[in-house]
C-alpha atoms as a PDB file:
ATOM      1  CA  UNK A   1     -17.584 -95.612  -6.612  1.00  0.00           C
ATOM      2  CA  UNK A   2     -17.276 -92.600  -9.093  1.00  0.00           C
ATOM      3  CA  UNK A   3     -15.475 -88.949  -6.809  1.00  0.00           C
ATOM      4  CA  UNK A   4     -18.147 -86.686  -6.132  1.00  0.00           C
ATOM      5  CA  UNK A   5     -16.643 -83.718  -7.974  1.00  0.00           C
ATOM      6  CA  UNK A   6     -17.734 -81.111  -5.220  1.00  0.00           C
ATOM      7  CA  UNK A   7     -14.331 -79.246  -5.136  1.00  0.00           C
ATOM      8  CA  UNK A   8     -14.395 -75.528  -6.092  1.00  0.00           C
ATOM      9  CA  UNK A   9     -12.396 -73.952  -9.290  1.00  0.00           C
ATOM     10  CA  UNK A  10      -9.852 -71.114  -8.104  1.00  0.00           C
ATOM     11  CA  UNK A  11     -11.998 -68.995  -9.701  1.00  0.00           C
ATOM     12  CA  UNK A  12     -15.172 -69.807  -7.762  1.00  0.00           C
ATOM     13  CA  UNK A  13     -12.598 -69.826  -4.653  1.00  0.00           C
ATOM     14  CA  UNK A  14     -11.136 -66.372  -5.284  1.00  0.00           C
ATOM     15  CA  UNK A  15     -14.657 -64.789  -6.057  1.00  0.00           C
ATOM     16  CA  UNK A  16     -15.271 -66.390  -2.802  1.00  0.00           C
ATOM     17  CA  UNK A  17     -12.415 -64.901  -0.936  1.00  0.00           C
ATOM     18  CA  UNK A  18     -12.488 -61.181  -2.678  1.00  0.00           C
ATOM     19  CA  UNK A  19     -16.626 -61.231  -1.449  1.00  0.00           C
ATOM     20  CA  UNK A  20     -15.709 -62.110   2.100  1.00  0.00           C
ATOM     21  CA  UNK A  21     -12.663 -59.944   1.894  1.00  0.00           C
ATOM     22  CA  UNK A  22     -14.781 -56.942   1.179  1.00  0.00           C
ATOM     23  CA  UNK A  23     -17.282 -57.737   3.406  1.00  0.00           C
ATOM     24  CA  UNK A  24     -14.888 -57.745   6.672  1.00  0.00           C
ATOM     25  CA  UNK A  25     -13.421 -54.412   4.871  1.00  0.00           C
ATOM     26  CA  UNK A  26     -16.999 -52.340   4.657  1.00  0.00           C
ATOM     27  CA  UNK A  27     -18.299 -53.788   8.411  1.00  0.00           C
ATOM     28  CA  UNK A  28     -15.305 -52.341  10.027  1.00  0.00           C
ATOM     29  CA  UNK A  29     -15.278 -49.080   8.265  1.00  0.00           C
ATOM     30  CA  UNK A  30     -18.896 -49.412   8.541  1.00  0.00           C
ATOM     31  CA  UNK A  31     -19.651 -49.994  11.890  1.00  0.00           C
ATOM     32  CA  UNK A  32     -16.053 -50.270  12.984  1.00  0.00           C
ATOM     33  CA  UNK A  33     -16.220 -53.561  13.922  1.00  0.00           C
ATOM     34  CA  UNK A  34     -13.723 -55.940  12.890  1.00  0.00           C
ATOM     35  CA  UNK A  35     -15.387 -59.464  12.057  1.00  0.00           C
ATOM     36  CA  UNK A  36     -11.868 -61.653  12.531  1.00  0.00           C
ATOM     37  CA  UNK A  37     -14.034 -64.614  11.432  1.00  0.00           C
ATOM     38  CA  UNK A  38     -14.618 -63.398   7.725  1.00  0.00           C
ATOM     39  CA  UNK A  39     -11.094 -62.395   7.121  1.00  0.00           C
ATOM     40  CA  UNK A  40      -9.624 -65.593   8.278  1.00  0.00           C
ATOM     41  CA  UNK A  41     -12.057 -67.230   5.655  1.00  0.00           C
ATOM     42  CA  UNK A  42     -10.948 -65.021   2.844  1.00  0.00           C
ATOM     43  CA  UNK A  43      -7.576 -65.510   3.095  1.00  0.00           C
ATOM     44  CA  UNK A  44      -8.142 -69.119   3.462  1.00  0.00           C
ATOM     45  CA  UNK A  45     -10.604 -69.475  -0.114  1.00  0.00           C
ATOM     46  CA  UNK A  46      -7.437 -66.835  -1.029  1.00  0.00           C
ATOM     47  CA  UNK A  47      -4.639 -69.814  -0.570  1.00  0.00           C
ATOM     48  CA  UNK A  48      -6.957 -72.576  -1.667  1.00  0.00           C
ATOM     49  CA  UNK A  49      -7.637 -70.449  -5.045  1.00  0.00           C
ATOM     50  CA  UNK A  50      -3.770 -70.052  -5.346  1.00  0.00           C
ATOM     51  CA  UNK A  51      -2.917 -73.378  -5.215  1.00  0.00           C
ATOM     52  CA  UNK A  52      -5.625 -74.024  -7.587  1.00  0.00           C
ATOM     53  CA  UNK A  53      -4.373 -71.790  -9.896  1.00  0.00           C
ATOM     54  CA  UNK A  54      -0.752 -72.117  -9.605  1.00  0.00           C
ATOM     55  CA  UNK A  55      -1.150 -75.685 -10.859  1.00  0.00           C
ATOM     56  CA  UNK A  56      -1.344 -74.203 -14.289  1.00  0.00           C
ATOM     57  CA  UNK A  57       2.143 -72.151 -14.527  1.00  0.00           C
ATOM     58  CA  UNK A  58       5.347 -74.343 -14.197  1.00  0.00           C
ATOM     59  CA  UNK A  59       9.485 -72.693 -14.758  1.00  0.00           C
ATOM     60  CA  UNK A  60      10.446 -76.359 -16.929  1.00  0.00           C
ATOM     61  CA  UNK A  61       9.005 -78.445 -19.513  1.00  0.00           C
ATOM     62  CA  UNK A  62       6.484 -80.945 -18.794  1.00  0.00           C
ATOM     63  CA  UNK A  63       8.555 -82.932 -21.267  1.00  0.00           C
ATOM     64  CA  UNK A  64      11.172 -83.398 -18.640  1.00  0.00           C
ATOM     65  CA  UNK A  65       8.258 -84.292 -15.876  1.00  0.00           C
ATOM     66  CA  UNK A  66       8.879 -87.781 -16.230  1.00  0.00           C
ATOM     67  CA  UNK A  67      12.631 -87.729 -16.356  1.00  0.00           C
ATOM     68  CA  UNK A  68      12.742 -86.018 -13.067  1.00  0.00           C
ATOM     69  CA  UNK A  69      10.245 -88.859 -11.432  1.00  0.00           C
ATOM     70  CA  UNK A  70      12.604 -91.513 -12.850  1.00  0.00           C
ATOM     71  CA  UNK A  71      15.427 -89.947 -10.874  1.00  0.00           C
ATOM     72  CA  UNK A  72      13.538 -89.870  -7.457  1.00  0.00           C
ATOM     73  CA  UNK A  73      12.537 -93.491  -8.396  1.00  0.00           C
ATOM     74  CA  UNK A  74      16.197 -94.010  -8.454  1.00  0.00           C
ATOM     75  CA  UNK A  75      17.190 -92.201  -5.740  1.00  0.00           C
ATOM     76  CA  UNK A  76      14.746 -93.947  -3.281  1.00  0.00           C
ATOM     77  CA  UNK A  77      16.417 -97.329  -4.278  1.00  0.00           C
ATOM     78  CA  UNK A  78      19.756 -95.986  -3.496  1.00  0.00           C
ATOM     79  CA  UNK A  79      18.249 -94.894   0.064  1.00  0.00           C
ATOM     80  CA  UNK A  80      16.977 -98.610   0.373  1.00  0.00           C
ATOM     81  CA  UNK A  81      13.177 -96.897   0.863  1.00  0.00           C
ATOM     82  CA  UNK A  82      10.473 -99.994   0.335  1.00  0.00           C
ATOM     83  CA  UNK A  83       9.259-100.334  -2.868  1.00  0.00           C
ATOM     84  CA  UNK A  84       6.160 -98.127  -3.894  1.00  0.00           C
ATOM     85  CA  UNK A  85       5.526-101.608  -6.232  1.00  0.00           C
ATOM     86  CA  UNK A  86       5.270-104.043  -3.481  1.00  0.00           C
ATOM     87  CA  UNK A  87       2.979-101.862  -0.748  1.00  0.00           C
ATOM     88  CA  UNK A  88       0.435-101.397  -3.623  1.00  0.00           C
ATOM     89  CA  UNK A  89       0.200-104.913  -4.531  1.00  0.00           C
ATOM     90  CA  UNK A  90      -0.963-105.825  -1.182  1.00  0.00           C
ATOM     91  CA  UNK A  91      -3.920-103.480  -1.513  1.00  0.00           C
ATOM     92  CA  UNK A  92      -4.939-104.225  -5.047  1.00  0.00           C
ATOM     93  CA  UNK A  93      -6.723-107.325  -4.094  1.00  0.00           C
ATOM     94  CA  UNK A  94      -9.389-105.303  -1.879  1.00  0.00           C
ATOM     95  CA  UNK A  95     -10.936-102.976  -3.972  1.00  0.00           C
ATOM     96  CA  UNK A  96     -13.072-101.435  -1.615  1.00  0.00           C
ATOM     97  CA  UNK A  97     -10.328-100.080   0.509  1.00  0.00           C
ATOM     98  CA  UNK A  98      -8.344 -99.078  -2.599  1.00  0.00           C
ATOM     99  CA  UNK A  99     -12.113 -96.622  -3.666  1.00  0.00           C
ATOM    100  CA  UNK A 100     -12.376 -95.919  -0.561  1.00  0.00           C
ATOM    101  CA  UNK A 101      -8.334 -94.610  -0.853  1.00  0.00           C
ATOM    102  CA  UNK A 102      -9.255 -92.854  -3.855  1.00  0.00           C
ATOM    103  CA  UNK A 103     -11.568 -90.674  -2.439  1.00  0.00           C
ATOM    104  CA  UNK A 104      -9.411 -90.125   0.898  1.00  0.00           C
ATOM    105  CA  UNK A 105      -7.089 -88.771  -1.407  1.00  0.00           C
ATOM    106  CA  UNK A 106      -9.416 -86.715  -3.696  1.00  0.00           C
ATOM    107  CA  UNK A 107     -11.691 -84.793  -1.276  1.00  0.00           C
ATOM    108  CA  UNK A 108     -10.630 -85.384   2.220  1.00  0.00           C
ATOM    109  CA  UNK A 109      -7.394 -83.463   2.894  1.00  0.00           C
ATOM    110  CA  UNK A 110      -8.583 -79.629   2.405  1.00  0.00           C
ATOM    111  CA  UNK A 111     -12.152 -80.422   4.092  1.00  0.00           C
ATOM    112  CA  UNK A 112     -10.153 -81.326   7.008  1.00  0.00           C
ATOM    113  CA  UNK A 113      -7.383 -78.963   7.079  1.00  0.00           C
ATOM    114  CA  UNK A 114     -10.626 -76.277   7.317  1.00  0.00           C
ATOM    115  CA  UNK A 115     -12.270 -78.086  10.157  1.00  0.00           C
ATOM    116  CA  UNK A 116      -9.090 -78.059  12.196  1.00  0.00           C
ATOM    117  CA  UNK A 117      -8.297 -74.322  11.536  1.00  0.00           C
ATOM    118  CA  UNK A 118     -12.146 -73.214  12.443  1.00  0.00           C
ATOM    119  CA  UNK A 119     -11.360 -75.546  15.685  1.00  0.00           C
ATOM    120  CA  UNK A 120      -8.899 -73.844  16.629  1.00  0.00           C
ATOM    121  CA  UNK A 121     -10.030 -70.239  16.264  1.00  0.00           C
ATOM    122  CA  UNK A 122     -12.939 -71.177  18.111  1.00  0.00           C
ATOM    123  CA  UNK A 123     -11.397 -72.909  20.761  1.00  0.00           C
ATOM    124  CA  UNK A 124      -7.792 -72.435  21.136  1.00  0.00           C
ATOM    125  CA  UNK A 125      -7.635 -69.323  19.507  1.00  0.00           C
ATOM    126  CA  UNK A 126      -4.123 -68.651  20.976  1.00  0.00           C
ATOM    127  CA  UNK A 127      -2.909 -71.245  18.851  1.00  0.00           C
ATOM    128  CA  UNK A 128      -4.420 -70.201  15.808  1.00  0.00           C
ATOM    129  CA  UNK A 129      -2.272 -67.841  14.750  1.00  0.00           C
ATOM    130  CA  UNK A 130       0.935 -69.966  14.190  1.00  0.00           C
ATOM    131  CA  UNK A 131      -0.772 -72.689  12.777  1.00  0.00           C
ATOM    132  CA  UNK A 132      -2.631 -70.867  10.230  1.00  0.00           C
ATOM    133  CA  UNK A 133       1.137 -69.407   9.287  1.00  0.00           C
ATOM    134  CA  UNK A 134       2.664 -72.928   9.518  1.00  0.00           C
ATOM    135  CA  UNK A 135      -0.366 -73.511   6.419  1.00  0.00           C
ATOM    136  CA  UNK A 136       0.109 -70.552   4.543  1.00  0.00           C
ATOM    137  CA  UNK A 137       3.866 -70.404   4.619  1.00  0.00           C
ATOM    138  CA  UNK A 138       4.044 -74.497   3.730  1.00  0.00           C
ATOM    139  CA  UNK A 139       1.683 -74.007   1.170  1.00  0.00           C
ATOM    140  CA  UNK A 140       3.709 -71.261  -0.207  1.00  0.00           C
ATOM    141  CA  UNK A 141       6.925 -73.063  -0.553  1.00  0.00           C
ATOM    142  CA  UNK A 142       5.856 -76.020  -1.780  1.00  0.00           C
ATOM    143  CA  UNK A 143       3.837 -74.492  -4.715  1.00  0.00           C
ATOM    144  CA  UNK A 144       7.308 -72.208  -5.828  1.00  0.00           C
ATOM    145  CA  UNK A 145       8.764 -75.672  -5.706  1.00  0.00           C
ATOM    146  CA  UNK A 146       6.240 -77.704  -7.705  1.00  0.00           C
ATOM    147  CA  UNK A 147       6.895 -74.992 -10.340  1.00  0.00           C
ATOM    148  CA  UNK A 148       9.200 -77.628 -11.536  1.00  0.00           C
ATOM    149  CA  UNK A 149       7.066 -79.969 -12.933  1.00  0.00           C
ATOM    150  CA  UNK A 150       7.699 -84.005 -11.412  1.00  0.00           C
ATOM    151  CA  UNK A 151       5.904 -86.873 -12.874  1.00  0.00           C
ATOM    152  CA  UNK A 152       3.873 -88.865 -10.153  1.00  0.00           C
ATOM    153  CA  UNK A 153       5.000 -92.804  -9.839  1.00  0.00           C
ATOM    154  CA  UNK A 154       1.224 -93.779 -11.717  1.00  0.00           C
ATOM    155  CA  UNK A 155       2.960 -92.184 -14.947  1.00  0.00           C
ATOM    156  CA  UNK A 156       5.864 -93.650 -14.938  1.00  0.00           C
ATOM    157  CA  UNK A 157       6.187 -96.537 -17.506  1.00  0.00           C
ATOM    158  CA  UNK A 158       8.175-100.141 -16.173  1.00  0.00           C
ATOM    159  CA  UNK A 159       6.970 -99.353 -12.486  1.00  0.00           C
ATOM    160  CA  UNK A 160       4.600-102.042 -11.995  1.00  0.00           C
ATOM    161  CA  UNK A 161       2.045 -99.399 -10.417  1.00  0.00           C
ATOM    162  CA  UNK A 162      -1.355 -99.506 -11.435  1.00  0.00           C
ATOM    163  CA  UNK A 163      -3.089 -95.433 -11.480  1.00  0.00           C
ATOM    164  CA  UNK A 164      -6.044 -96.680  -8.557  1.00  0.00           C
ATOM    165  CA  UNK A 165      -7.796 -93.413  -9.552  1.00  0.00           C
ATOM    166  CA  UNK A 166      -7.993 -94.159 -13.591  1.00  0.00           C
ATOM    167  CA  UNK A 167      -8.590 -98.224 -12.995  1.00  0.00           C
ATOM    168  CA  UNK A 168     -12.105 -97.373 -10.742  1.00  0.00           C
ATOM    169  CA  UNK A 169     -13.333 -93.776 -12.580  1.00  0.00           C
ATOM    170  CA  UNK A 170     -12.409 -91.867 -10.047  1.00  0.00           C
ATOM    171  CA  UNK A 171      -9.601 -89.477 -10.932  1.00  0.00           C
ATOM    172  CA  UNK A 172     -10.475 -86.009 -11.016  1.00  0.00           C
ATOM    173  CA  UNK A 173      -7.859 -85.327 -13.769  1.00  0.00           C
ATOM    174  CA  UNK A 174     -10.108 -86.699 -16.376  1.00  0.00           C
ATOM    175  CA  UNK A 175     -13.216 -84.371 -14.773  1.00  0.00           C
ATOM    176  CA  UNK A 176     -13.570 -80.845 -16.833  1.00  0.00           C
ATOM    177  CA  UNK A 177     -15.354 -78.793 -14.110  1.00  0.00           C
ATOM    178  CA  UNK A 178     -13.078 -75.863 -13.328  1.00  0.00           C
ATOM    179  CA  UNK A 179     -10.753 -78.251 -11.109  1.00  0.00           C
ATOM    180  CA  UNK A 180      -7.344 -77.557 -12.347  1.00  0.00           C
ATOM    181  CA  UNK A 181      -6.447 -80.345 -10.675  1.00  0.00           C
ATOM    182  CA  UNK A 182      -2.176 -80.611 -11.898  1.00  0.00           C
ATOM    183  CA  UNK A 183      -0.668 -84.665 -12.629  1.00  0.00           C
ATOM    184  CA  UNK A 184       2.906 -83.410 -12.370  1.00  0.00           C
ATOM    185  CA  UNK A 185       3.237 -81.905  -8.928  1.00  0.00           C
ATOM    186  CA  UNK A 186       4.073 -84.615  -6.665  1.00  0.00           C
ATOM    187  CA  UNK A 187       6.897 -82.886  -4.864  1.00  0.00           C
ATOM    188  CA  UNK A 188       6.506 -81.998  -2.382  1.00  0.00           C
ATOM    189  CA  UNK A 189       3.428 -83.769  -0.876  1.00  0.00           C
ATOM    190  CA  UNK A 190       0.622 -81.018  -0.437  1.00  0.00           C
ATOM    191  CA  UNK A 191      -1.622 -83.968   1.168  1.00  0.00           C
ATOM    192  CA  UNK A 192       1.065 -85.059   3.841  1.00  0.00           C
ATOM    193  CA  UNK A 193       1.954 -81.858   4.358  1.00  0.00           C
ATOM    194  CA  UNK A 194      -1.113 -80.474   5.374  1.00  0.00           C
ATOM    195  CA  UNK A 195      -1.846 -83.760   7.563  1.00  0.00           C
ATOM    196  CA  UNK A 196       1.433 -83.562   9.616  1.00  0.00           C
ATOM    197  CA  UNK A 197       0.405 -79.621  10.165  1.00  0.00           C
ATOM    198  CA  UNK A 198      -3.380 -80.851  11.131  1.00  0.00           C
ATOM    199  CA  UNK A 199      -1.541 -83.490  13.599  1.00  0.00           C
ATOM    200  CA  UNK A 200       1.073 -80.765  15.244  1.00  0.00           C
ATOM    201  CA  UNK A 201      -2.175 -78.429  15.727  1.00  0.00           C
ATOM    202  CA  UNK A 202      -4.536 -80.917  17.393  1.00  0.00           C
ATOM    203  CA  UNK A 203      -1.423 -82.333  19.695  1.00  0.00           C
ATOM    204  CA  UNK A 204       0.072 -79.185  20.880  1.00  0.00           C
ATOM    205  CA  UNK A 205      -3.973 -77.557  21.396  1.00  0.00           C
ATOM    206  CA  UNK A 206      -5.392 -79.857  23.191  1.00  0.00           C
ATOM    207  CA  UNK A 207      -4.687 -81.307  26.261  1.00  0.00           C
ATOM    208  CA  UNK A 208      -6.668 -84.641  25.848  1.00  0.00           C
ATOM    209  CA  UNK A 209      -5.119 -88.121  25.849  1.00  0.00           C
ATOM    210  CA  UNK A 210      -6.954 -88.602  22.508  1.00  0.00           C
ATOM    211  CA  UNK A 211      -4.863 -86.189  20.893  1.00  0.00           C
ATOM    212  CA  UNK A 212      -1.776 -88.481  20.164  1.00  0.00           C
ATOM    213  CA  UNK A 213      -4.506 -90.091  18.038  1.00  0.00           C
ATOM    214  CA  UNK A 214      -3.776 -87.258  15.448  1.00  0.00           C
ATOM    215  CA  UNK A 215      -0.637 -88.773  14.808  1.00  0.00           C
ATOM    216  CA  UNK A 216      -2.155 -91.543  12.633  1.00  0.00           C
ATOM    217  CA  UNK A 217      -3.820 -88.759  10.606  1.00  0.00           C
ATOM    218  CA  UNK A 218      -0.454 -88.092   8.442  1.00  0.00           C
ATOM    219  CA  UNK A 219       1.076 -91.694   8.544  1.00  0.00           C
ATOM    220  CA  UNK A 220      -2.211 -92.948   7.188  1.00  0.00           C
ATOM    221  CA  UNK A 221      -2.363 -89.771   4.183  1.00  0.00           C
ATOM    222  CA  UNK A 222       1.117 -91.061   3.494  1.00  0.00           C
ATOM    223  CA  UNK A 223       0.218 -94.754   3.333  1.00  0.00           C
ATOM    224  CA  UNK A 224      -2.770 -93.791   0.729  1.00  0.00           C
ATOM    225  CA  UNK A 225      -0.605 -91.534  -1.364  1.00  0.00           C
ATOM    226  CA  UNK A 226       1.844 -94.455  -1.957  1.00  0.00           C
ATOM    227  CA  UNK A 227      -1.227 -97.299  -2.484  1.00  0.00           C
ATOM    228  CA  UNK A 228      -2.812 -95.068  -4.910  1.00  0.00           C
ATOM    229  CA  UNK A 229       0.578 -93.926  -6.585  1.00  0.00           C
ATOM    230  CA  UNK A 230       0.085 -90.411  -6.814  1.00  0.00           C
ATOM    231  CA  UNK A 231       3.141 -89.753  -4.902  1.00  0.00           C
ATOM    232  CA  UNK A 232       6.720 -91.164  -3.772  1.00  0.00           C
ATOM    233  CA  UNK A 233       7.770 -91.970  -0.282  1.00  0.00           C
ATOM    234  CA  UNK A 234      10.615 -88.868  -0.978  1.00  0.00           C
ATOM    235  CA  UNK A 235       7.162 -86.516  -1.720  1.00  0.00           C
ATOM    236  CA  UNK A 236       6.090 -87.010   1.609  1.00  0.00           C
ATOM    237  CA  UNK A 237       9.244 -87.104   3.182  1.00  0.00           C
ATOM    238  CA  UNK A 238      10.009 -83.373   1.446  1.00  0.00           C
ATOM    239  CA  UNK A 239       6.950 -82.208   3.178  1.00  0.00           C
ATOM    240  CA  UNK A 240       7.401 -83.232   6.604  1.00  0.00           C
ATOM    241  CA  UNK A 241      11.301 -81.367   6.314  1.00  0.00           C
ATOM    242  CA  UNK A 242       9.569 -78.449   4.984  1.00  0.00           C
ATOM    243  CA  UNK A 243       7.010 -77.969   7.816  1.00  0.00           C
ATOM    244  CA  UNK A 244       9.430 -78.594  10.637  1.00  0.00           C
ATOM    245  CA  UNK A 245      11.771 -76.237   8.429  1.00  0.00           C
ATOM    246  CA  UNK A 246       8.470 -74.046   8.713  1.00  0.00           C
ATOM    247  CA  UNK A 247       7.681 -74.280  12.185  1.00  0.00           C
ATOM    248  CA  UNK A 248      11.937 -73.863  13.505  1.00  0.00           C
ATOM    249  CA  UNK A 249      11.898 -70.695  11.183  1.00  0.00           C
ATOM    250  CA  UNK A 250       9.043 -69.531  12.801  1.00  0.00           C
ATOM    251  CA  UNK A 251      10.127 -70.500  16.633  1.00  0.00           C
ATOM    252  CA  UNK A 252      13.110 -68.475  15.371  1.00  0.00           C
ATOM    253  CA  UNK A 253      11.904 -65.118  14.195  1.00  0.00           C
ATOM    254  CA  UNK A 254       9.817 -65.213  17.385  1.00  0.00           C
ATOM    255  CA  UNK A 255      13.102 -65.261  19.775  1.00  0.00           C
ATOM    256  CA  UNK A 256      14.508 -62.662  17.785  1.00  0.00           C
ATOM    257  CA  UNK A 257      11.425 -60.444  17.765  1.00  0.00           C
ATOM    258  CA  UNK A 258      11.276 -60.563  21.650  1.00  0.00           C
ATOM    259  CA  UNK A 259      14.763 -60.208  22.271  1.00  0.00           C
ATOM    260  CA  UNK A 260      14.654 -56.842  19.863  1.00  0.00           C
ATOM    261  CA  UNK A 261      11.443 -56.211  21.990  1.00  0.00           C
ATOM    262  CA  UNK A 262      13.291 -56.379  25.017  1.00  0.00           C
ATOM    263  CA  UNK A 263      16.826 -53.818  23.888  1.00  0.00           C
ATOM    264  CA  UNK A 264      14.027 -51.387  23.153  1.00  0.00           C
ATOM    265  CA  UNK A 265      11.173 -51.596  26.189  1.00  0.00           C
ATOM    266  CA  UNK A 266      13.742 -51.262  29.051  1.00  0.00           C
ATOM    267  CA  UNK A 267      10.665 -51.939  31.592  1.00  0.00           C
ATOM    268  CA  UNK A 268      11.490 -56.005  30.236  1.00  0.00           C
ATOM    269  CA  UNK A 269      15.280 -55.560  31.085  1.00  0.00           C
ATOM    270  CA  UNK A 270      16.247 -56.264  34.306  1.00  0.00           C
ATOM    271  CA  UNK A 271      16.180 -53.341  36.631  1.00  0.00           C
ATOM    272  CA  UNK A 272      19.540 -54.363  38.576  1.00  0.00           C
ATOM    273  CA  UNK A 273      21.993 -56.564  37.428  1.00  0.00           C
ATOM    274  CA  UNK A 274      21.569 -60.588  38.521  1.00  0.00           C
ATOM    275  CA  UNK A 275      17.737 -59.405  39.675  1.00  0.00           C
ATOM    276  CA  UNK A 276      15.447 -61.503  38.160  1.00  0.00           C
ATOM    277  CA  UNK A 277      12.182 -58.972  37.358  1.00  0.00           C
ATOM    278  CA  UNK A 278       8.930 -60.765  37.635  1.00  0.00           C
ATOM    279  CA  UNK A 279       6.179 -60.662  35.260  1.00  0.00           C
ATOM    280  CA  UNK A 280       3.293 -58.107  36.585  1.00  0.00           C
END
């Protein structure tokens, strides 16, 4: 069950975003309309092409890659975390479920990162705005800290682990189409990262009962991280502190922008002392 290599290069993703970039520029000078739509998807191609291409530049030597995984290997036996090891060997014996892991891994996590931002500009377009910062800012950080290059737990020797990807031809670091796909940034998590900010968009839009459903969506992207040993529990762990330190710091500037709002606009101060104004 060989990975259908359909995933774009940055540089096919940045043409993609400067086009539709452009585009939204010359309709609303144009015909002065402004086409929120096409700039969304430009600066969305825009982040996917940067974390494409920021795979390629790293602050350290890949030399000390592996090193540095050894040391969260460590660390996760000092924190009594279960053994990558063990939870893999009780998938091995299906190999089905292990492909079908493989390809979870490979091509599902930006396809539906996009579906659930075009949901919610469509539908809960009130919402949209934080998440898509929640994305952009996560996405941020955790590329300035994968600059620091960290072996994933399939390349590290004495583990046990068997690289899923490599044993059933479907890794797409041994495919040369324009991918830059990089082997030695597992931490943070990008996958779990972007599944836990998927879950918190669906659960705090909606209003269904199927919406606590959407929790499953990042425990299950950190079960097939482990199975397929591209990254350590701590990866995933790392990304779920950094969105929630994401989402506080946003929560955050957002009291302190109204309350500056509200010392300059004295129409949102309270007319006379202990009288509560109401909203008109």
């Amino acid at each position: 069950m060989a990975v259908p290599h359909f995933m774009l290069s940055w540089q096919d993703a940045m043409a993609i975003a400067v086009c539709l970039a452009v585009a939204a520029a010359v309709i609303r000078v144009r015909w002065g309309r402004r086409i929120g739509v096409t700039a969304e998807a430009a600066l969305l191609f825009g982040l996917y092409g940067l974390w494409q291409f920021a795979g390629s530049f790293t602050v350290m030597s890949q030399a000390g890659a592996v090193s540095r995984g050894r040391w969260l290997w460590h660390l996760e036996h000092i924190l009594h975390l279960p053994s990558e090891t063990s939870v893999q060997r009780l998938f091995l014996p299906h190999p089905v479920l292990v492909q079908a892991f493989n390809l979870y891994y490979d091509i599902l996590h930006f396809p539906v990162l996009g579906a659930c931002l075009i949901w919610l500009y469509v539908r809960h377009r009130d919402c949209y705005p934080a998440i898509r910062n929640t994305v952009a800012l996560f996405t941020g950080a955790s590329l300035l800290i994968q600059l620091i290059p960290v072996a994933p737990p399939r390349l590290l020797p004495g583990t046990g682990l068997v690289d899923t990807a490599a044993r059933y031809g479907q890794s797409v670091y041994s495919w040369h189409g324009g991918f830059n796909a990089d082997e030695f940034s597992a931490m943070p998590s990008v996958h779990v990262g972007w599944a836990l900010i998927v879950a918190v968009a669906v659960i705090t839009a909606s209003r269904r009962r199927w919406r606590w459903l959407a929790a499953g969506y990042p425990a299950l992207t950190m079960l097939v991280v482990v199975v397929t040993a591209n990254h350590y529990w701590l990866d995933g762990i790392v990304a779920g502190l950094l969105v929630a330190l994401v989402l506080m710091a946003q929560r955050l500037f957002r009291a302190l922008w109204r309350g500056r709002t509200r010392d300059r606009d004295p129409e949102l101060a309270d007319p006379v002392p202990g009288k509560v104004s109401m909203p008109t």
